[in-house]
N, C-alpha and C. Protein backbone atom coordinates (compact mmCIF):
# COMPACT_ATOMS: atom_id res chain seq x y z
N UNK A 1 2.19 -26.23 14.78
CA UNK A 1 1.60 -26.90 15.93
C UNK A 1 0.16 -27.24 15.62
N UNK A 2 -0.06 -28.33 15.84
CA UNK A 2 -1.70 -29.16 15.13
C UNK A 2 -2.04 -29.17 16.90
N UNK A 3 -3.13 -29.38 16.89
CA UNK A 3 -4.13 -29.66 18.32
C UNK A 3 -4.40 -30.82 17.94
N UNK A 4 -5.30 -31.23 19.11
CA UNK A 4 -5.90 -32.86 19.16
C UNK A 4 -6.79 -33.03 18.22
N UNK A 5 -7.99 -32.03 18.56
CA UNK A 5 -9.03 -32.04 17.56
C UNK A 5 -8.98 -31.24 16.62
N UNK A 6 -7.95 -31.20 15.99
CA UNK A 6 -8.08 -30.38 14.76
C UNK A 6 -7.05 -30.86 13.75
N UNK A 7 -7.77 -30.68 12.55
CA UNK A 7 -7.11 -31.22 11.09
C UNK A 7 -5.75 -30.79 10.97
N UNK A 8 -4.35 -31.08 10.88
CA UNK A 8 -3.48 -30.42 10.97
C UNK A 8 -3.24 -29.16 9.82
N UNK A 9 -3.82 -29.16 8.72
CA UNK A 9 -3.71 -28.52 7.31
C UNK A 9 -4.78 -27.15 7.71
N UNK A 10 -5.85 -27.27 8.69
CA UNK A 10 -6.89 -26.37 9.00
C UNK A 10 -6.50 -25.17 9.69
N UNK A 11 -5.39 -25.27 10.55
CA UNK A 11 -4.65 -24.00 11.01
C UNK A 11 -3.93 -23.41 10.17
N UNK A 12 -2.95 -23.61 9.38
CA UNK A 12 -2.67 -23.21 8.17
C UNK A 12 -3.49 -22.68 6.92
N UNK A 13 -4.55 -23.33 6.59
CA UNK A 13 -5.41 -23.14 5.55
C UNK A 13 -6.17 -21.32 6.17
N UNK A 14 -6.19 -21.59 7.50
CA UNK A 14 -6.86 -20.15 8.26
C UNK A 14 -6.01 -19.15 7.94
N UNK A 15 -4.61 -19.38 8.29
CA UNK A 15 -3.60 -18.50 8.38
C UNK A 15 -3.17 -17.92 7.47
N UNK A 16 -3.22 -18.82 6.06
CA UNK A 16 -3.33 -18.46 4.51
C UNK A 16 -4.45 -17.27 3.81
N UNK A 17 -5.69 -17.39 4.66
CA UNK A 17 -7.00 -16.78 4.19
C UNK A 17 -7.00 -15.60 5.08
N UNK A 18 -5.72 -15.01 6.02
CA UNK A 18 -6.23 -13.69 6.59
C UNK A 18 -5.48 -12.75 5.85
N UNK A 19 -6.44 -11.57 6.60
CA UNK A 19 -5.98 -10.12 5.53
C UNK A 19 -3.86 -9.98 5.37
N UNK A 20 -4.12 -9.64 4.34
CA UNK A 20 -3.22 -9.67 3.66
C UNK A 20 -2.18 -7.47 3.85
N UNK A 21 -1.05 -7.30 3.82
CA UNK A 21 -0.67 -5.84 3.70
C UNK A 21 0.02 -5.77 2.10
N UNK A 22 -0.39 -4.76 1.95
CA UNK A 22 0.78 -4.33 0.44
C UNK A 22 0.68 -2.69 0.40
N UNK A 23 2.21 -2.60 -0.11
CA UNK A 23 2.36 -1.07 -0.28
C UNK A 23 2.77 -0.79 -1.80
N UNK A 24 2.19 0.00 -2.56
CA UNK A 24 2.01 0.19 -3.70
C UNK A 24 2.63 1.62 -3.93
N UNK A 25 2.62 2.02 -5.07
CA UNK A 25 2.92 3.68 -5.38
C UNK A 25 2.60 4.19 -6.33
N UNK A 26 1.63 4.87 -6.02
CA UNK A 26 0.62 5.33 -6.91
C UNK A 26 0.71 7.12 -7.43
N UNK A 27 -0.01 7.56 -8.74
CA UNK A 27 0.33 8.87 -9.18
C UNK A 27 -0.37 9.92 -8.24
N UNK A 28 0.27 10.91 -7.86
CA UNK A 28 0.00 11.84 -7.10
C UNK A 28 -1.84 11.73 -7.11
N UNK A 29 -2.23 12.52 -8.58
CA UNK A 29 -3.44 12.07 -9.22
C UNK A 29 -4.36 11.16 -8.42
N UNK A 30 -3.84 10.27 -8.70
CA UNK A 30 -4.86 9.28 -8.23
C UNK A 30 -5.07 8.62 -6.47
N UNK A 31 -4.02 9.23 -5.53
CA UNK A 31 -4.02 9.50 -4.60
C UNK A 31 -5.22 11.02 -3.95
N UNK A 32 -4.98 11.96 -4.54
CA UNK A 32 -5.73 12.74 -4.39
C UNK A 32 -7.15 12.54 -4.77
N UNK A 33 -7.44 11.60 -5.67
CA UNK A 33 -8.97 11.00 -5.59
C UNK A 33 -9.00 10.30 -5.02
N UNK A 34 -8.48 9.30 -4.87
CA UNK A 34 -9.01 8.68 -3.32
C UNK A 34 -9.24 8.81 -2.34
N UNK A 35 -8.55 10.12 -2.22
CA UNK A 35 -8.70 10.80 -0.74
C UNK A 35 -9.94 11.62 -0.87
N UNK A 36 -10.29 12.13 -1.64
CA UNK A 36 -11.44 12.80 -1.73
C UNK A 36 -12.27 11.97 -1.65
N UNK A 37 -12.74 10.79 -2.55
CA UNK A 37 -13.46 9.69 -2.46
C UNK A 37 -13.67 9.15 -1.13
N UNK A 38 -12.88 9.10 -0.59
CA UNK A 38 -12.73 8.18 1.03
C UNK A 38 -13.54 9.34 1.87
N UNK A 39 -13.23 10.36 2.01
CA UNK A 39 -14.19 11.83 2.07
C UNK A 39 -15.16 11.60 2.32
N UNK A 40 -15.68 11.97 1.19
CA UNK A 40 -17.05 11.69 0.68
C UNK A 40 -17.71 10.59 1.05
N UNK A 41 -17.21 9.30 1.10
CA UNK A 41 -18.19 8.30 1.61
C UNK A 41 -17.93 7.52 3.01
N UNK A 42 -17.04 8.46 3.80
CA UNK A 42 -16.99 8.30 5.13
C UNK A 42 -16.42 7.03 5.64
N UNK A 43 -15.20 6.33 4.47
CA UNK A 43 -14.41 5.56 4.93
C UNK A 43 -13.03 5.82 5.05
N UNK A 44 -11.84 4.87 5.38
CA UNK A 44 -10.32 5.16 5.12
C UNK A 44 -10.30 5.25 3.89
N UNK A 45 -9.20 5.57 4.09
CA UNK A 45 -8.55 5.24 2.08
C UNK A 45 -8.27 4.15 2.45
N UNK A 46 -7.55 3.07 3.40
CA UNK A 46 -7.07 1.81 3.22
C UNK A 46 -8.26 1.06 2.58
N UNK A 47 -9.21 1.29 3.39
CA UNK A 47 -10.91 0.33 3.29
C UNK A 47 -10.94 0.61 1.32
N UNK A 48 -11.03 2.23 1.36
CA UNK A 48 -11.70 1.80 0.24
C UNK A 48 -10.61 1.50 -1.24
N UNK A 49 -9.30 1.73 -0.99
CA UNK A 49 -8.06 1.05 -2.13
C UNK A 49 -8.54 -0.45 -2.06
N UNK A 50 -8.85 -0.83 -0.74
CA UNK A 50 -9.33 -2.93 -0.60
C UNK A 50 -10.60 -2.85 -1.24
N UNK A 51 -11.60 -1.93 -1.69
CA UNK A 51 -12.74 -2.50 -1.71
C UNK A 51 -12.51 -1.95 -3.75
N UNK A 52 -12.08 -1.19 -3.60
CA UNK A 52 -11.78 -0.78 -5.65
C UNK A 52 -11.28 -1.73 -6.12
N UNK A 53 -10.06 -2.51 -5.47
CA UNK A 53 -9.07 -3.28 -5.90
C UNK A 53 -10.28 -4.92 -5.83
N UNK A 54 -10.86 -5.16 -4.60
CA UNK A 54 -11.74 -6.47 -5.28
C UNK A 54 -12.34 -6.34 -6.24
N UNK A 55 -13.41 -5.14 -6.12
CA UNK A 55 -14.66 -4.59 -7.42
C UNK A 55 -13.57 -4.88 -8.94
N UNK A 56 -12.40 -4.45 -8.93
CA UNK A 56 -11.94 -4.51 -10.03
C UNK A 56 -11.41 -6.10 -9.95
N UNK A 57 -10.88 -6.38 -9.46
CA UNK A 57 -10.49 -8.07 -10.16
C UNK A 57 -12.01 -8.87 -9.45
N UNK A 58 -12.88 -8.52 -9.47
CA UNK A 58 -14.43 -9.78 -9.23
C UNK A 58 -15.37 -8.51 -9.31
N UNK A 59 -15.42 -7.86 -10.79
CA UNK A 59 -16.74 -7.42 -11.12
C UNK A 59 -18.34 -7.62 -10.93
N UNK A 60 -19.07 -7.38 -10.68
CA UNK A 60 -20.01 -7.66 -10.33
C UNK A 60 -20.76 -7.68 -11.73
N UNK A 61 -21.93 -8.86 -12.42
CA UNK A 61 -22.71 -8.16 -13.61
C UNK A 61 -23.74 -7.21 -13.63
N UNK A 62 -23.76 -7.17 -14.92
CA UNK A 62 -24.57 -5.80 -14.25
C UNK A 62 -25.68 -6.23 -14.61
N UNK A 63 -27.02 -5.49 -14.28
CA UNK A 63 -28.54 -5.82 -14.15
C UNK A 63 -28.62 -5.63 -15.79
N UNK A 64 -29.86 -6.65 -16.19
CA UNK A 64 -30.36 -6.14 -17.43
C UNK A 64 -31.29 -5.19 -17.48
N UNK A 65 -31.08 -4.07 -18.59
CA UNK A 65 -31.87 -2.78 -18.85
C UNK A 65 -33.55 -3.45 -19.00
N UNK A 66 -34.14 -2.52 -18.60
CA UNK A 66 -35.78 -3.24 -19.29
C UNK A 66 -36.20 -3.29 -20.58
């Protein structure tokens, strides 16, 4: 369904760009650090599996040493 004033491809293009779910299965291990991790810095584990998983596929560079 397109509106009057709106691009018909622009409701779609929105609907494409929202958060996304996935269920994964991961080693005991590495569940138990995350949970500690999430702990420690006073978020979910959902928040922070979404925020490891960007950092790792769109690294940030790193600063040059002096």
């Amino acid at each position: 369904m397109a509106y009057a004033n709106e691009a018909p491809d622009s409701r779609q293009a929105y609907r494409s760009r929202s958060p996304k779910r996935l269920t994964i299965t991961i080693p005991f291990t590495v569940f138990s650090a995350l949970e500690q991790r999430s702990a420690e810095e006073g978020r979910s584990l959902s928040n922070l599996a979404a925020f490891l998983l960007e950092q790792a596929l769109h690294p940030q560079p790193s600063s040059p040493s002096p």
